[in-house]
PDB file of N, CA and C in Angstrom:
ATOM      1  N   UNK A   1      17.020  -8.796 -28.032  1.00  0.00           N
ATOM      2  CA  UNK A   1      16.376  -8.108 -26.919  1.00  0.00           C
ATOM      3  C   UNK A   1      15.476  -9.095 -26.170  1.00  0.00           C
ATOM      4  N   UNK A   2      15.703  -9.417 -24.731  1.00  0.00           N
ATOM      5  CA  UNK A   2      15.079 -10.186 -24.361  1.00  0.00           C
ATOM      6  C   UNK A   2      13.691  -9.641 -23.934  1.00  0.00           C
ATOM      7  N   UNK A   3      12.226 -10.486 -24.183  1.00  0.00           N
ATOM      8  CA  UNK A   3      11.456  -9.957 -23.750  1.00  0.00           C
ATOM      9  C   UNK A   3      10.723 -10.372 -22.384  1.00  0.00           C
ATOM     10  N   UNK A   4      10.198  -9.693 -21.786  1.00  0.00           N
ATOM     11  CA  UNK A   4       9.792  -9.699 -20.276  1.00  0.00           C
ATOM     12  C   UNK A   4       8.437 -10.754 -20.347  1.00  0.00           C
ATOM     13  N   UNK A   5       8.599 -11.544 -19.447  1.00  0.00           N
ATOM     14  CA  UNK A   5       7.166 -12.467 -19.182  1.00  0.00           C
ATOM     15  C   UNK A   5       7.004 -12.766 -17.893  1.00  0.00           C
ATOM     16  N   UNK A   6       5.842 -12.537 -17.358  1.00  0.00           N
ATOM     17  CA  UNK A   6       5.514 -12.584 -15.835  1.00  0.00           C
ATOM     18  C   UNK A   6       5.790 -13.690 -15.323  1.00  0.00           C
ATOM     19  N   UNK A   7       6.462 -14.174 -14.747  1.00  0.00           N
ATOM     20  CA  UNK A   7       6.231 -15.477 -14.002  1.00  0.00           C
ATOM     21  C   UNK A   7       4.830 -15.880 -13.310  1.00  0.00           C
ATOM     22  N   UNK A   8       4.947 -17.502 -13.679  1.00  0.00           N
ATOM     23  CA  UNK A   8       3.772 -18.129 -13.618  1.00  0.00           C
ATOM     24  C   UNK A   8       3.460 -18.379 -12.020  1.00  0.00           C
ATOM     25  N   UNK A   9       2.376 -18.746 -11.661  1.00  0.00           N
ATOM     26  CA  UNK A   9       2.133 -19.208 -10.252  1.00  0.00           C
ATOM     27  C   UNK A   9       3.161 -20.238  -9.995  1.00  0.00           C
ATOM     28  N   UNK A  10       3.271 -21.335 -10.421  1.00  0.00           N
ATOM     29  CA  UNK A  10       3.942 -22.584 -10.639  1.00  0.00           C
ATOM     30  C   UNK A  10       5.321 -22.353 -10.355  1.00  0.00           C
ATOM     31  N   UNK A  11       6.072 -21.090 -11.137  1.00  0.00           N
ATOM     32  CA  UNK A  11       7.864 -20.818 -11.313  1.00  0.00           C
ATOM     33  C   UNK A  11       8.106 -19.956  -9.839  1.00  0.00           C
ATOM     34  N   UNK A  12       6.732 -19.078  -9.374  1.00  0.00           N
ATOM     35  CA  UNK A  12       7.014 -18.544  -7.951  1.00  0.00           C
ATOM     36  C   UNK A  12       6.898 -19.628  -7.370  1.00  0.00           C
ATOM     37  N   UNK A  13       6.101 -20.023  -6.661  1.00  0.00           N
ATOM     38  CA  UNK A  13       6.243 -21.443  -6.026  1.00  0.00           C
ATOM     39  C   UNK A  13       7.227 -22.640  -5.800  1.00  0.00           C
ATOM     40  N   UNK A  14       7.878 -22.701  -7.013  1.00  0.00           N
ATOM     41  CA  UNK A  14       9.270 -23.398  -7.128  1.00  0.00           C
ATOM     42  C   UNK A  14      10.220 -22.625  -6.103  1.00  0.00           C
ATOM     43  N   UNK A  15      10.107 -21.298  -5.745  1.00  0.00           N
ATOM     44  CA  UNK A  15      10.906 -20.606  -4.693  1.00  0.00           C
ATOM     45  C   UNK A  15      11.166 -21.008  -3.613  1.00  0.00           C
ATOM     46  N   UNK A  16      11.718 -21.296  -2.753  1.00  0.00           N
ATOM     47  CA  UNK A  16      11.867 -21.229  -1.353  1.00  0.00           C
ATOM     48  C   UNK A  16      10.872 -20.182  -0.876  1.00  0.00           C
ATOM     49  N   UNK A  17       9.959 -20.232   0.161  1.00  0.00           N
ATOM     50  CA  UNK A  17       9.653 -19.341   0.847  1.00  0.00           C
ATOM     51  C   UNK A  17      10.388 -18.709   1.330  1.00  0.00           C
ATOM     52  N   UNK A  18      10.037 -16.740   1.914  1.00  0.00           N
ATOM     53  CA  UNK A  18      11.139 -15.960   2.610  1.00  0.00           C
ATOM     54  C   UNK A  18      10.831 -16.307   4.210  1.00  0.00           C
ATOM     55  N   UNK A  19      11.750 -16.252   5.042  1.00  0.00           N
ATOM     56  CA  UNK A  19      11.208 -16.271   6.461  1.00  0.00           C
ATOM     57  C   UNK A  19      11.312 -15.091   7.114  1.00  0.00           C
ATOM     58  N   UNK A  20      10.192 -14.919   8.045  1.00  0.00           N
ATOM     59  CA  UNK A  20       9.895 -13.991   8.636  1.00  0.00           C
ATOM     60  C   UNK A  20      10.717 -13.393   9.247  1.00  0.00           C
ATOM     61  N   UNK A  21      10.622 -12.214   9.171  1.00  0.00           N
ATOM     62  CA  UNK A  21      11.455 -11.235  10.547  1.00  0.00           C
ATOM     63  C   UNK A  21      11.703 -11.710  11.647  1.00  0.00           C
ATOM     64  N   UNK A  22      12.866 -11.970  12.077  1.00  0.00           N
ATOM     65  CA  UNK A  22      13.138 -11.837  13.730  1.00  0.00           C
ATOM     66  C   UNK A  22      14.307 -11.222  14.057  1.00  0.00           C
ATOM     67  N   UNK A  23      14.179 -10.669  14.933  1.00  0.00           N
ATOM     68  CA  UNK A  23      15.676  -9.649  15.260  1.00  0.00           C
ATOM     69  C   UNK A  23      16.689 -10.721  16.195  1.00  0.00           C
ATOM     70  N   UNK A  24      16.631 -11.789  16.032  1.00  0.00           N
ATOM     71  CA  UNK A  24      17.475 -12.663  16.677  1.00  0.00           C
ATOM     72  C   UNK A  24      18.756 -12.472  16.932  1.00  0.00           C
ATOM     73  N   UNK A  25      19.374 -11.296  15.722  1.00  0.00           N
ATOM     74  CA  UNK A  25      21.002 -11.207  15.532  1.00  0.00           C
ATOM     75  C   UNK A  25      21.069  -9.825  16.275  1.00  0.00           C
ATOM     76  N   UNK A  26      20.258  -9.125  16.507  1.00  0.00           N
ATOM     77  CA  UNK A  26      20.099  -7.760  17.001  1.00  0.00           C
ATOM     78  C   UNK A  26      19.281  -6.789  15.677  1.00  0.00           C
ATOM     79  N   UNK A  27      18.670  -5.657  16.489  1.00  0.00           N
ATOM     80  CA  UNK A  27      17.491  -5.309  15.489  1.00  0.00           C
ATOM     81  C   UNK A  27      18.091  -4.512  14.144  1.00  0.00           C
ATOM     82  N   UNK A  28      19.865  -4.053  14.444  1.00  0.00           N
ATOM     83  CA  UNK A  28      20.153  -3.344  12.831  1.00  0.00           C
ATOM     84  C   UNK A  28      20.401  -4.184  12.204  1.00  0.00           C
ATOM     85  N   UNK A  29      21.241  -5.752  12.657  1.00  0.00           N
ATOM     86  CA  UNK A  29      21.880  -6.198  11.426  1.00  0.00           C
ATOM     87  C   UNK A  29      21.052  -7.502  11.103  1.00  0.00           C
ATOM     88  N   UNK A  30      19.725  -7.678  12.400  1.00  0.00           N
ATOM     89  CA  UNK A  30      18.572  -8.734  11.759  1.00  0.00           C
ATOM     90  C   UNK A  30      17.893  -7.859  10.492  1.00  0.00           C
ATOM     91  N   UNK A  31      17.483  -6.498  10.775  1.00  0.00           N
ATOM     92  CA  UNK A  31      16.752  -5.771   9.833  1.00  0.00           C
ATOM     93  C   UNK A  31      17.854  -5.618   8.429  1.00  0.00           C
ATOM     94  N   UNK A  32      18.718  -5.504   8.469  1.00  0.00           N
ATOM     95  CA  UNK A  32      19.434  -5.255   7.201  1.00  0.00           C
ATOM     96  C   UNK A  32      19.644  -7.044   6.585  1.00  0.00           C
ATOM     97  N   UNK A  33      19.658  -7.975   6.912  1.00  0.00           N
ATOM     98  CA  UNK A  33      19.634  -9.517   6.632  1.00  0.00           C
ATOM     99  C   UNK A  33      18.627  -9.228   6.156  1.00  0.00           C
ATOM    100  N   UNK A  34      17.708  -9.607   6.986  1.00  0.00           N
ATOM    101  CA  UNK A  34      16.049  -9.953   6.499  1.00  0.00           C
ATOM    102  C   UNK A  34      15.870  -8.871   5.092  1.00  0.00           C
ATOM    103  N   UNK A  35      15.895  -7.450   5.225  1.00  0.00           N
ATOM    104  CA  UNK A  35      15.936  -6.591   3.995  1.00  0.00           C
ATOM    105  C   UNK A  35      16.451  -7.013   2.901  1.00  0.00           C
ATOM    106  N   UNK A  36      17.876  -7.369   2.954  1.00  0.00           N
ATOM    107  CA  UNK A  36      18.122  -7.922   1.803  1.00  0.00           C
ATOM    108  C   UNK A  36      17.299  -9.398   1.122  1.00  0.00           C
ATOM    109  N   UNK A  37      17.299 -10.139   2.158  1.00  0.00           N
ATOM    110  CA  UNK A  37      16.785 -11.341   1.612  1.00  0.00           C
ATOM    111  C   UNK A  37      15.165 -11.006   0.846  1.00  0.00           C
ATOM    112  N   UNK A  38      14.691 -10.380   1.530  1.00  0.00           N
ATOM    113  CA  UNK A  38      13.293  -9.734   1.001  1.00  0.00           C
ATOM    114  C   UNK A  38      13.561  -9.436  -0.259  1.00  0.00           C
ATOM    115  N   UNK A  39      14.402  -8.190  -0.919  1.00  0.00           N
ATOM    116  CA  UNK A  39      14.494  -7.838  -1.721  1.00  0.00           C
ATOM    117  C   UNK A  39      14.881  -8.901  -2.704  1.00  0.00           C
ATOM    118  N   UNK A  40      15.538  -9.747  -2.454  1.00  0.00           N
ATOM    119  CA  UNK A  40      16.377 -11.037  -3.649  1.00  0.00           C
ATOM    120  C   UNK A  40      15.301 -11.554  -3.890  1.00  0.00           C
ATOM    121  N   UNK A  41      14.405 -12.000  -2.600  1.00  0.00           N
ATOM    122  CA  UNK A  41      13.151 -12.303  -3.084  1.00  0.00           C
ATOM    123  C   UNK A  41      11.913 -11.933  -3.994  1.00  0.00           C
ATOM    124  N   UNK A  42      11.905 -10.135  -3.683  1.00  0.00           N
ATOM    125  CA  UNK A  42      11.075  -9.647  -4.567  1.00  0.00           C
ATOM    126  C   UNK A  42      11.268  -9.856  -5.848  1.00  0.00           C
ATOM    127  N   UNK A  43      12.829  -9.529  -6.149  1.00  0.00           N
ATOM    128  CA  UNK A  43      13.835  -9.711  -7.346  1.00  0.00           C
ATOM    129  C   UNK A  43      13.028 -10.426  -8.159  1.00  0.00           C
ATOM    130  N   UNK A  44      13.488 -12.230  -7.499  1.00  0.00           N
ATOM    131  CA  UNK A  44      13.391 -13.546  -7.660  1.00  0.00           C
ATOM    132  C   UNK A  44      11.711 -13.612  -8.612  1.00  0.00           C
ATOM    133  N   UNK A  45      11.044 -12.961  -7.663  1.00  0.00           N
ATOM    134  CA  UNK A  45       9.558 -13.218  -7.809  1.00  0.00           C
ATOM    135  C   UNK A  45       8.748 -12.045  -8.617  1.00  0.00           C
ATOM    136  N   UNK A  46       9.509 -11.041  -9.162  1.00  0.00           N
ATOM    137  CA  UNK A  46       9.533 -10.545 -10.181  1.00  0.00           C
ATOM    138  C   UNK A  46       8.079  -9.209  -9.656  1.00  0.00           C
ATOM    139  N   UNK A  47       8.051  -9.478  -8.422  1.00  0.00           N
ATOM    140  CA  UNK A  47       6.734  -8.476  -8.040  1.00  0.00           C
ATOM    141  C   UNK A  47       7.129  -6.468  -7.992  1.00  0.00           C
ATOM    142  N   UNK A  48       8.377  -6.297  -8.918  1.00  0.00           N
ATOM    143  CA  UNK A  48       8.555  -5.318  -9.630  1.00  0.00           C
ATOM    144  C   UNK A  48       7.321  -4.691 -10.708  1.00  0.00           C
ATOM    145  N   UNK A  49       7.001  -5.474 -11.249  1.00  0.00           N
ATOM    146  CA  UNK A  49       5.916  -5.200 -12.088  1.00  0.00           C
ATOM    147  C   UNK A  49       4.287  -4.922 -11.727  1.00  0.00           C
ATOM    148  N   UNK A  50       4.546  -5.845 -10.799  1.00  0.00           N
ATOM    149  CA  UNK A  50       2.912  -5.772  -9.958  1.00  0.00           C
ATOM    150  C   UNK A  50       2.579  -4.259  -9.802  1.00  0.00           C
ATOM    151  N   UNK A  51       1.036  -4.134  -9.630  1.00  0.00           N
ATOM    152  CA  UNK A  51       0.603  -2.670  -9.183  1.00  0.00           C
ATOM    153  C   UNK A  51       1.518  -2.214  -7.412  1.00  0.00           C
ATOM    154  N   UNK A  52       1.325  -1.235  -7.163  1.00  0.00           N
ATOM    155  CA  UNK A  52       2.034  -0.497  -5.848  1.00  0.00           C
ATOM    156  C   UNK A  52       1.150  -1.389  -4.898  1.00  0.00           C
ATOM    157  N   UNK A  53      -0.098  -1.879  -5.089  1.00  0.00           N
ATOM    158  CA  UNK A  53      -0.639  -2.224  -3.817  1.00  0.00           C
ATOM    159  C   UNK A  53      -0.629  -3.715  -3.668  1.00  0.00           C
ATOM    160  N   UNK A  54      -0.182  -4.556  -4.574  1.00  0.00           N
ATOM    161  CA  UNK A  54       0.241  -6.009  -4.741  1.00  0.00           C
ATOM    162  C   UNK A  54       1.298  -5.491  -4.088  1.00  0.00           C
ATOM    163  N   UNK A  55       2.331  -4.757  -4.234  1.00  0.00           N
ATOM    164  CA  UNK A  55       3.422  -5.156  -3.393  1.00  0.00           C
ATOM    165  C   UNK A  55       3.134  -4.875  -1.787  1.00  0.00           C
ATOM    166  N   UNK A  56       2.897  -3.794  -1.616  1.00  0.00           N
ATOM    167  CA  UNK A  56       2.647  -3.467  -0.442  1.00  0.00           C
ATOM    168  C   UNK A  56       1.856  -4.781   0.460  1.00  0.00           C
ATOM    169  N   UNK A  57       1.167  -5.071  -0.170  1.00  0.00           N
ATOM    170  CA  UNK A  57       0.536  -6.604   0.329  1.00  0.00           C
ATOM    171  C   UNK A  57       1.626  -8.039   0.867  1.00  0.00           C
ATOM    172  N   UNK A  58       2.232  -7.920  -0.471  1.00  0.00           N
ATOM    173  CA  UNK A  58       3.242  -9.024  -0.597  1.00  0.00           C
ATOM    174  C   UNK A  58       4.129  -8.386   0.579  1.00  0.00           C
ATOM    175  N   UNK A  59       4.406  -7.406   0.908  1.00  0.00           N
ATOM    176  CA  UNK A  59       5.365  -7.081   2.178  1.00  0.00           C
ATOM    177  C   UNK A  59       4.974  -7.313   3.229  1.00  0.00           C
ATOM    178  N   UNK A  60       3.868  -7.264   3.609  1.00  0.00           N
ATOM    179  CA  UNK A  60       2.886  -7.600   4.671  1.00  0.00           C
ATOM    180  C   UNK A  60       2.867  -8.455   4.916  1.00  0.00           C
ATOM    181  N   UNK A  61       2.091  -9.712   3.897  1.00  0.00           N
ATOM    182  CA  UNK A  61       2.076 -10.617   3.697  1.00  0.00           C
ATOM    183  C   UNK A  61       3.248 -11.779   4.277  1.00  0.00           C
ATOM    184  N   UNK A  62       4.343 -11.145   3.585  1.00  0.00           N
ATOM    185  CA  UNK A  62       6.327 -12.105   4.030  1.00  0.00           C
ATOM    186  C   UNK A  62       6.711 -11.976   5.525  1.00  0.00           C
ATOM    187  N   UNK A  63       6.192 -10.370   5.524  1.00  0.00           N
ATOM    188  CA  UNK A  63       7.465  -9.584   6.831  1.00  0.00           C
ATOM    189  C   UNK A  63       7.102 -10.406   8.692  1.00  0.00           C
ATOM    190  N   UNK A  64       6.187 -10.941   8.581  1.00  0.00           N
ATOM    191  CA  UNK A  64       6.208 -11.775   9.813  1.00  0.00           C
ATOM    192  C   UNK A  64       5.644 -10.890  10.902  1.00  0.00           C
ATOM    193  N   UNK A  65       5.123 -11.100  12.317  1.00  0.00           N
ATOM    194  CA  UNK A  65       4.362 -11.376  13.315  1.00  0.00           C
ATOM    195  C   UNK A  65       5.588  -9.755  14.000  1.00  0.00           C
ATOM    196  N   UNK A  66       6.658  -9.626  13.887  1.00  0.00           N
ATOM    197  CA  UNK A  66       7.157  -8.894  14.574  1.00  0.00           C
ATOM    198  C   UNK A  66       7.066  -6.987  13.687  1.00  0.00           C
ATOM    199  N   UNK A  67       7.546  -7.606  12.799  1.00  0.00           N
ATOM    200  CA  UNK A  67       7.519  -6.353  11.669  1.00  0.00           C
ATOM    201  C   UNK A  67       5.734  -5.878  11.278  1.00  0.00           C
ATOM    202  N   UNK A  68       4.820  -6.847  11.562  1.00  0.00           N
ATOM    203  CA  UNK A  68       3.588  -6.199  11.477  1.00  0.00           C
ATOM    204  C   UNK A  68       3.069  -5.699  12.964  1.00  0.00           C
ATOM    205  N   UNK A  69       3.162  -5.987  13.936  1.00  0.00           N
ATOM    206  CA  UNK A  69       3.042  -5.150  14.289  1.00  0.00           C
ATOM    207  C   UNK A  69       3.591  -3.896  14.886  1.00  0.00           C
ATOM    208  N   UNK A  70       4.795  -3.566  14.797  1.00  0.00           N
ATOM    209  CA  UNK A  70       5.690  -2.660  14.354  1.00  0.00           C
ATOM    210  C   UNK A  70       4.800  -1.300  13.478  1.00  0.00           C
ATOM    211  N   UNK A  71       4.654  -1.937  12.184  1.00  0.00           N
ATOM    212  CA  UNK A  71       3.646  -1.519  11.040  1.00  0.00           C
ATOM    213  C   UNK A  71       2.534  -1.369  11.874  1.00  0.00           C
ATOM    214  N   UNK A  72       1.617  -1.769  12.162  1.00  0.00           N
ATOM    215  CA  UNK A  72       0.008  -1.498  12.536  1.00  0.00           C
ATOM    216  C   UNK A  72      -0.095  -0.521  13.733  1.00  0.00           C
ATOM    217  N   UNK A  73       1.064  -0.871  14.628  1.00  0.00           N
ATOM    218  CA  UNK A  73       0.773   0.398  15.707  1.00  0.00           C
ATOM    219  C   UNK A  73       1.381   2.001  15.344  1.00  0.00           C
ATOM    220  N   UNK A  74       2.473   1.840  14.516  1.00  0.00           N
ATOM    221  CA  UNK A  74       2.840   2.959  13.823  1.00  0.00           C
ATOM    222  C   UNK A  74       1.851   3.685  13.076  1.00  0.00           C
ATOM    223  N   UNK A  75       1.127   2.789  11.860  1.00  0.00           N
ATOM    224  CA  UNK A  75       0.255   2.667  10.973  1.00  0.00           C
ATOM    225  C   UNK A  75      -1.321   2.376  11.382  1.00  0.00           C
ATOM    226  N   UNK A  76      -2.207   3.193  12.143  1.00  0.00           N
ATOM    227  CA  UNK A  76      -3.416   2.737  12.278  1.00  0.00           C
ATOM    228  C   UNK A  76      -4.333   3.062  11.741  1.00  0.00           C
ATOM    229  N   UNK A  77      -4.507   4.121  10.586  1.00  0.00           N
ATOM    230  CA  UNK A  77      -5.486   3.580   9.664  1.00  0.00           C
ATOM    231  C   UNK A  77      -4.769   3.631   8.146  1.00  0.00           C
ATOM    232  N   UNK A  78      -5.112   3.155   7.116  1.00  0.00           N
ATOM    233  CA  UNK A  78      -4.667   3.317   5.728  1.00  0.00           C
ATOM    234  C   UNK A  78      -4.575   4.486   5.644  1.00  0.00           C
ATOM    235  N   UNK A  79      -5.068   5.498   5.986  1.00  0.00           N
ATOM    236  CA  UNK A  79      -4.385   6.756   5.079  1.00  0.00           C
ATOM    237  C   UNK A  79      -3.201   7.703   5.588  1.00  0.00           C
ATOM    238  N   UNK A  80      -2.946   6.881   7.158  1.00  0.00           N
ATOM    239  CA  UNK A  80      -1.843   7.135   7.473  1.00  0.00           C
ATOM    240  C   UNK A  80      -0.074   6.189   6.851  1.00  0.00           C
ATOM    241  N   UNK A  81      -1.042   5.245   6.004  1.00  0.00           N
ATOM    242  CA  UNK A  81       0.294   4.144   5.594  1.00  0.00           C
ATOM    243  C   UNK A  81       0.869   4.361   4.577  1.00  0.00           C
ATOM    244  N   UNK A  82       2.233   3.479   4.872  1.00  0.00           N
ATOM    245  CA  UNK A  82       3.227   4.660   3.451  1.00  0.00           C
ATOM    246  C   UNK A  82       2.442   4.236   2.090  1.00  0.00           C
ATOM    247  N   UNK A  83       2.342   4.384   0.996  1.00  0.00           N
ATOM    248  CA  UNK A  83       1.993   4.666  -0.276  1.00  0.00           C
ATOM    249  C   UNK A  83       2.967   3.897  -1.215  1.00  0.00           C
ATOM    250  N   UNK A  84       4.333   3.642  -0.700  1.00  0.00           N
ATOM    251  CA  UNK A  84       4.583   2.624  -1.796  1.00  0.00           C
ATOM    252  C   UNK A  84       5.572   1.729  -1.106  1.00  0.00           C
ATOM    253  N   UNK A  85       5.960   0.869  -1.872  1.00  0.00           N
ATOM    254  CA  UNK A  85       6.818  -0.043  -0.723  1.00  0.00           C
ATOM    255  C   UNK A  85       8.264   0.868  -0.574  1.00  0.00           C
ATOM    256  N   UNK A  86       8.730   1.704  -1.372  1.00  0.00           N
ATOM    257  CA  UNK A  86       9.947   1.944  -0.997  1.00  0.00           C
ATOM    258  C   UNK A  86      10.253   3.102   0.608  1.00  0.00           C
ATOM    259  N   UNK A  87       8.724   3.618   0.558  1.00  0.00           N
ATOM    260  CA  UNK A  87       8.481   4.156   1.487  1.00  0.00           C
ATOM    261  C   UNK A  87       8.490   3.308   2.891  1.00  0.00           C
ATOM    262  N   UNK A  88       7.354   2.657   2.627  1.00  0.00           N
ATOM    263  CA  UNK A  88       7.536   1.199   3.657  1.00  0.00           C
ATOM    264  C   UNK A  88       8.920   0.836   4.007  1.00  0.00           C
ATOM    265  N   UNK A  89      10.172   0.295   3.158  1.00  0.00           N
ATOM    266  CA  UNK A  89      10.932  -0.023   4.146  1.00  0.00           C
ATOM    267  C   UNK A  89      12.209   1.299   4.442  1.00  0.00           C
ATOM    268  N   UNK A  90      11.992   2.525   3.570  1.00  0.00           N
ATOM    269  CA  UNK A  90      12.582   3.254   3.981  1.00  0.00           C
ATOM    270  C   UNK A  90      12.178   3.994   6.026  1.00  0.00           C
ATOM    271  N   UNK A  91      10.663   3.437   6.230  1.00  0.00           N
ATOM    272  CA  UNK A  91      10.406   3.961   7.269  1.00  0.00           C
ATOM    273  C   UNK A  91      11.232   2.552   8.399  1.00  0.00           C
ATOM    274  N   UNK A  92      11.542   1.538   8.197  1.00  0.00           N
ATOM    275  CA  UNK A  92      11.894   0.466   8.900  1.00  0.00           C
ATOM    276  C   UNK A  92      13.425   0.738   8.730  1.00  0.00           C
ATOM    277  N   UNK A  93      13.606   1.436   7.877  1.00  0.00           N
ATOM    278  CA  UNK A  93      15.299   1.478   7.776  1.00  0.00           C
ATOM    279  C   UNK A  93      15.508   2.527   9.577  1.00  0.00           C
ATOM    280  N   UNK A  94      14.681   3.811   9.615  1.00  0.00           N
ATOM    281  CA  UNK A  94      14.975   4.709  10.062  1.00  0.00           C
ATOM    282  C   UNK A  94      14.749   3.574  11.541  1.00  0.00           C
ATOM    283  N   UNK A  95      13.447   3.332  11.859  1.00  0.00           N
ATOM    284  CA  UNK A  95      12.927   2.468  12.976  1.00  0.00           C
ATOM    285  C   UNK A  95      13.872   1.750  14.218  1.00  0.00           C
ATOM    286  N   UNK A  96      15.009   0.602  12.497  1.00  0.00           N
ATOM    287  CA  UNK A  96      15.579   0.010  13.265  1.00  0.00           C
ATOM    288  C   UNK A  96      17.155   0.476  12.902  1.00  0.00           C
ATOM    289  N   UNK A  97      17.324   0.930  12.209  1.00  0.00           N
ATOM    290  CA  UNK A  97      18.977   1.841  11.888  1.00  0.00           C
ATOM    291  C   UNK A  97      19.076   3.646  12.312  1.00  0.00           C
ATOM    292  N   UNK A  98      17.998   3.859  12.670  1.00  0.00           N
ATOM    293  CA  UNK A  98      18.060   5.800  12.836  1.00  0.00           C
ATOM    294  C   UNK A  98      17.623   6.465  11.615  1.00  0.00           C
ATOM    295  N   UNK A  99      18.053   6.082  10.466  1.00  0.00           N
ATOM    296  CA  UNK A  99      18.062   6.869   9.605  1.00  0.00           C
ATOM    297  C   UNK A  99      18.056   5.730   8.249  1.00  0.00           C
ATOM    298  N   UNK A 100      17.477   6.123   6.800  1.00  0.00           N
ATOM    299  CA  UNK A 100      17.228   5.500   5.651  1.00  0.00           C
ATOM    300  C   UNK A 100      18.568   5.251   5.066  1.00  0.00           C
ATOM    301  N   UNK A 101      18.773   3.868   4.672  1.00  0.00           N
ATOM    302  CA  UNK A 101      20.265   4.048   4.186  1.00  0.00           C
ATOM    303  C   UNK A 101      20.209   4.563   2.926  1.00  0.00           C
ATOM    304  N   UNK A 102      21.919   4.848   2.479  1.00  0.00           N
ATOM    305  CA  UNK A 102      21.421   5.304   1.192  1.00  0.00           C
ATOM    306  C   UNK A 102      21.114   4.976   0.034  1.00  0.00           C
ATOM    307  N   UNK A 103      20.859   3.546  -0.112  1.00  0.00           N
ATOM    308  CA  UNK A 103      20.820   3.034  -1.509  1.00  0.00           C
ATOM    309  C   UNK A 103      19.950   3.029  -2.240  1.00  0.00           C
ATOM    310  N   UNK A 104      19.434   3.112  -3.245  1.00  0.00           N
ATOM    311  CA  UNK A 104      18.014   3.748  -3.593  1.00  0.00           C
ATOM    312  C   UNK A 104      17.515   2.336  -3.796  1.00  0.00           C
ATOM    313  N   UNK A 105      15.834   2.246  -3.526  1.00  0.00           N
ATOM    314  CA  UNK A 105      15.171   0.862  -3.764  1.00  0.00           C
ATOM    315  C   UNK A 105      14.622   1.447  -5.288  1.00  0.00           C
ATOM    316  N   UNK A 106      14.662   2.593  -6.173  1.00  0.00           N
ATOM    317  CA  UNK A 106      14.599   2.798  -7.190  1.00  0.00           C
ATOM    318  C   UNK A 106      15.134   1.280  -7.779  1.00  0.00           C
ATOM    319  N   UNK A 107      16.450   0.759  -7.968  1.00  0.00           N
ATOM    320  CA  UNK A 107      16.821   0.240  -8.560  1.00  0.00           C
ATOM    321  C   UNK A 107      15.772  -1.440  -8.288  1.00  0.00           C
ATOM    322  N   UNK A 108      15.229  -1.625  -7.581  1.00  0.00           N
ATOM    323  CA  UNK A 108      13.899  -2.848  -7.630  1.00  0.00           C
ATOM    324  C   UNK A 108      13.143  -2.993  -8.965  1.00  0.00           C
ATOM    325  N   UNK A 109      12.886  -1.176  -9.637  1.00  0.00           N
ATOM    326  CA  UNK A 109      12.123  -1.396 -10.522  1.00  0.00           C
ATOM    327  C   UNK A 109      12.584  -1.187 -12.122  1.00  0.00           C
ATOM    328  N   UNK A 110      14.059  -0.987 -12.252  1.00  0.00           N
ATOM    329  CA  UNK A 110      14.073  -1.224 -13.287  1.00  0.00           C
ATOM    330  C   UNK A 110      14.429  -2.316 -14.319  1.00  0.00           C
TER     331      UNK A 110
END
């Protein structure tokens, strides 16, 4: 049984950075690129485990100059903001596709 160990500052870092959002390809199939790559990244960087508000940060943090403010004018104070990340990009699914696709981001955390 393998057991789980957080990755170190040092083994994230060894990562490639993710790059920011840009809808360069057009805004469904830049947003579904960038989504995935995010997610391989989260994967990668193991921020499954982190508390709900480390991630939510870390999304913020990656998603770039276009996707925040997207987020902030949608979102203007915290208690209007989604609550967990799957919420978060389920609201960007609808934004830039109409509607949430169906794949569950459940599967991020197990």
């Amino acid at each position: 049984m393998a057991v789980y160990r957080q990755p170190t500052g040092a083994e994230r870092a060894s990562i490639p950075p993710l790059q920011p959002f840009k809808s360069d390809l057009g805004r469904e199939q830049s947003w579904r690129n960038w989504k995935q790559d995010f997610l391989d990244y989260f994967c990668l960087c193991k921020f499954s485990v982190e508390p709900t508000d480390r991630q939510l940060a870390f999304f913020r943090h990656v998603c770039g100059k276009e996707l925040k403010d997207i987020y902030r004018d949608r979102f203007r104070t915290i208690t209007e903001r989604p609550s967990t990340l799957e919420s978060t990009l389920e609201f960007f699914d609808i934004y830039f596709l109409g509607y949430p696709e169906k794949h569950s981001y459940r599967l991020l955390y197990l």
